[in-house]
Protein backbone atom coordinates (compact mmCIF):
# COMPACT_ATOMS: atom_id res chain seq x y z
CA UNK A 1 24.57 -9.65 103.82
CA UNK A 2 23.04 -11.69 101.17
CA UNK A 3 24.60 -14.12 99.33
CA UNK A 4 23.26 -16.33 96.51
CA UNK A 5 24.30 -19.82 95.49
CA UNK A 6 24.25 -21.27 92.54
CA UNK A 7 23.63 -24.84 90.94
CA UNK A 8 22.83 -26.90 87.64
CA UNK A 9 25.14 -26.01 85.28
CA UNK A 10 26.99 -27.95 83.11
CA UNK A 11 27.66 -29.45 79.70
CA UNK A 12 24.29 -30.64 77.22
CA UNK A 13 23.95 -31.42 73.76
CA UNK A 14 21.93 -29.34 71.76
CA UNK A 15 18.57 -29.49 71.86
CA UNK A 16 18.88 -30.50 75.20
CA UNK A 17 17.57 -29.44 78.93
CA UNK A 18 18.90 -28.17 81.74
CA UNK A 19 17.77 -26.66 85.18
CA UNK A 20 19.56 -23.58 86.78
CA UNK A 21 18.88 -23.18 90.72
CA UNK A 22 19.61 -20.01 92.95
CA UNK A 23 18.88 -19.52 96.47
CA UNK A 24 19.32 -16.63 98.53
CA UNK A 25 19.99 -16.52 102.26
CA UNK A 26 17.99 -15.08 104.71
CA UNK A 27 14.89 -12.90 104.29
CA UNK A 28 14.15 -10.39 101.10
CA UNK A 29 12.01 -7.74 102.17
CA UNK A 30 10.30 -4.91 99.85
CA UNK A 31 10.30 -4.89 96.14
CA UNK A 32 12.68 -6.68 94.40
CA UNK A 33 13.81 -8.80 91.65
CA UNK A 34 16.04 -11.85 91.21
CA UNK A 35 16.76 -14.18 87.71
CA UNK A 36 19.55 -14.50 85.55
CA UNK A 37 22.41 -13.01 83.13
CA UNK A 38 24.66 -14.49 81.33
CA UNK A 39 27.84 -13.55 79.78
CA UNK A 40 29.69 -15.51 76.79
CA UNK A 41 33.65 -14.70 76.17
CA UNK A 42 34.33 -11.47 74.19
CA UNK A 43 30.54 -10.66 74.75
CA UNK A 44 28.73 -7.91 76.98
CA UNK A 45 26.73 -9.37 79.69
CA UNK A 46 23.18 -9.32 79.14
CA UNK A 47 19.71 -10.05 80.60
CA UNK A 48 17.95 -13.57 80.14
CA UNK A 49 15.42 -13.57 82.68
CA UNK A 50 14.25 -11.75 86.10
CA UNK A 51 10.97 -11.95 87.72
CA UNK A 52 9.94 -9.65 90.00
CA UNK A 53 8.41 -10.14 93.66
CA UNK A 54 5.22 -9.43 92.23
CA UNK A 55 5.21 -12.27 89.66
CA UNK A 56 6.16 -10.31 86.53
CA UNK A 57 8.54 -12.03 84.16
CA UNK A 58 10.60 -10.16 81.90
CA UNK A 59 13.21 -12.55 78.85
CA UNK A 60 15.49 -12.41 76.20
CA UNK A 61 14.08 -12.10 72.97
CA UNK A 62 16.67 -14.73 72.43
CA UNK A 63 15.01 -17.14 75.07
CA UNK A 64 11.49 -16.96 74.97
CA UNK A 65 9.36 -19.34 74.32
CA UNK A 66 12.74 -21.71 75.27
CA UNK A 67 13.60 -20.89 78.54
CA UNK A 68 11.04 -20.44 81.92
CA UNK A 69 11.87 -19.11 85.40
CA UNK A 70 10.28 -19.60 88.19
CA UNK A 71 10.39 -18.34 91.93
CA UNK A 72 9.68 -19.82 95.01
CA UNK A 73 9.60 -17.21 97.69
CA UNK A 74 9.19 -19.53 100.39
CA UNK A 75 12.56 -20.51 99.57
CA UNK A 76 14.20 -17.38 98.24
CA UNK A 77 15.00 -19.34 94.97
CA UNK A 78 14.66 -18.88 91.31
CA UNK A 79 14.65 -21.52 88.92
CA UNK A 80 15.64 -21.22 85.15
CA UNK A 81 14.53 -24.45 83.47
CA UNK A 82 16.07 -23.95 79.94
CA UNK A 83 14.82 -26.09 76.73
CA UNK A 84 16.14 -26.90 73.06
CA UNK A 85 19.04 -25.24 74.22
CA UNK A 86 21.83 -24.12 71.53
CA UNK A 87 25.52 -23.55 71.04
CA UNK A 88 24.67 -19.71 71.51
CA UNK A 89 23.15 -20.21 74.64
CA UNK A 90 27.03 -21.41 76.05
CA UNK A 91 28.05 -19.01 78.66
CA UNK A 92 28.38 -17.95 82.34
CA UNK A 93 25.41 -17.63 84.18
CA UNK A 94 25.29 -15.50 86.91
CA UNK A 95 22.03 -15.77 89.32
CA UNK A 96 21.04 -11.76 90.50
CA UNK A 97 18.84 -10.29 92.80
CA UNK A 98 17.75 -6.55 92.75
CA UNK A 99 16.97 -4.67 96.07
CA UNK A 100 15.28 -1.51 94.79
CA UNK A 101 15.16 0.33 97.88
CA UNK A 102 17.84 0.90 98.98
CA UNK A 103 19.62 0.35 95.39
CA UNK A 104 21.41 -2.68 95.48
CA UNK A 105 22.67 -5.90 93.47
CA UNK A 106 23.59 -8.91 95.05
CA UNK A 107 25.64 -11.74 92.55
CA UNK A 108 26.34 -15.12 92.74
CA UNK A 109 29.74 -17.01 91.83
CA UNK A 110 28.56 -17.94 88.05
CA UNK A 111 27.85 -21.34 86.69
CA UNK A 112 29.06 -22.44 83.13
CA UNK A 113 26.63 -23.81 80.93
CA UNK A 114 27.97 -25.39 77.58
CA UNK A 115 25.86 -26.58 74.66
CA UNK A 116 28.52 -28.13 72.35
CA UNK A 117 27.94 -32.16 70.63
């Protein structure tokens, strides 16, 4: 069974930078895709980034342009680097990785990130 673990959150000042790791164990075979959501209190979770096993990226409206992931496959990882980050961008972040044959989600533990001066 896979599991995922998560590193690199924490607490920045706005404006500032962090760098989100996941890794998966083992082997991911067929398509797939793996990134992040996040999930703020009294807030629905919601998408910021995935990219596929083809390359594709897919972000939050709210992110782009701020925020750039990454995969090395050699590794099973994913990497969110996040930029000029903002009190709004203070949440859970929970790495995810999407088997698509056979259906299946695999979630890590969550990391908080908090953007507060």
């Amino acid at each position: 069974q896979v599991q995922l673990v998560e590193s690199g959150g924490g607490l920045v000042q706005p404006g500032g930078s962090l760098r989100l790791s996941c890794a998966a164990s083992g082997s991911i075979f067929g398509g797939n895709a793996m990134g992040w959501y996040r999930q703020a209190p009294g807030k629905q979770r919601e998408l910021v980034a995935r990219i596929f096993s083809g390359g594709t990226t897919n972000y939050a409206d709210s992110v782009t342009g701020r925020f750039t992931l990454s995969r090395d496959n050699a590794k099973n990882a994913v990497y969110l680097q996040m930029n000029s980050l903002k009190p709004e961008d203070t949440a859970i972040y929970y790495c995810n990785l999407r088997i698509f044959f056979p259906a299946t989600d695999y979630w890590g533990q969550g990391t908080q990130v908090t953007v507060s001066s």
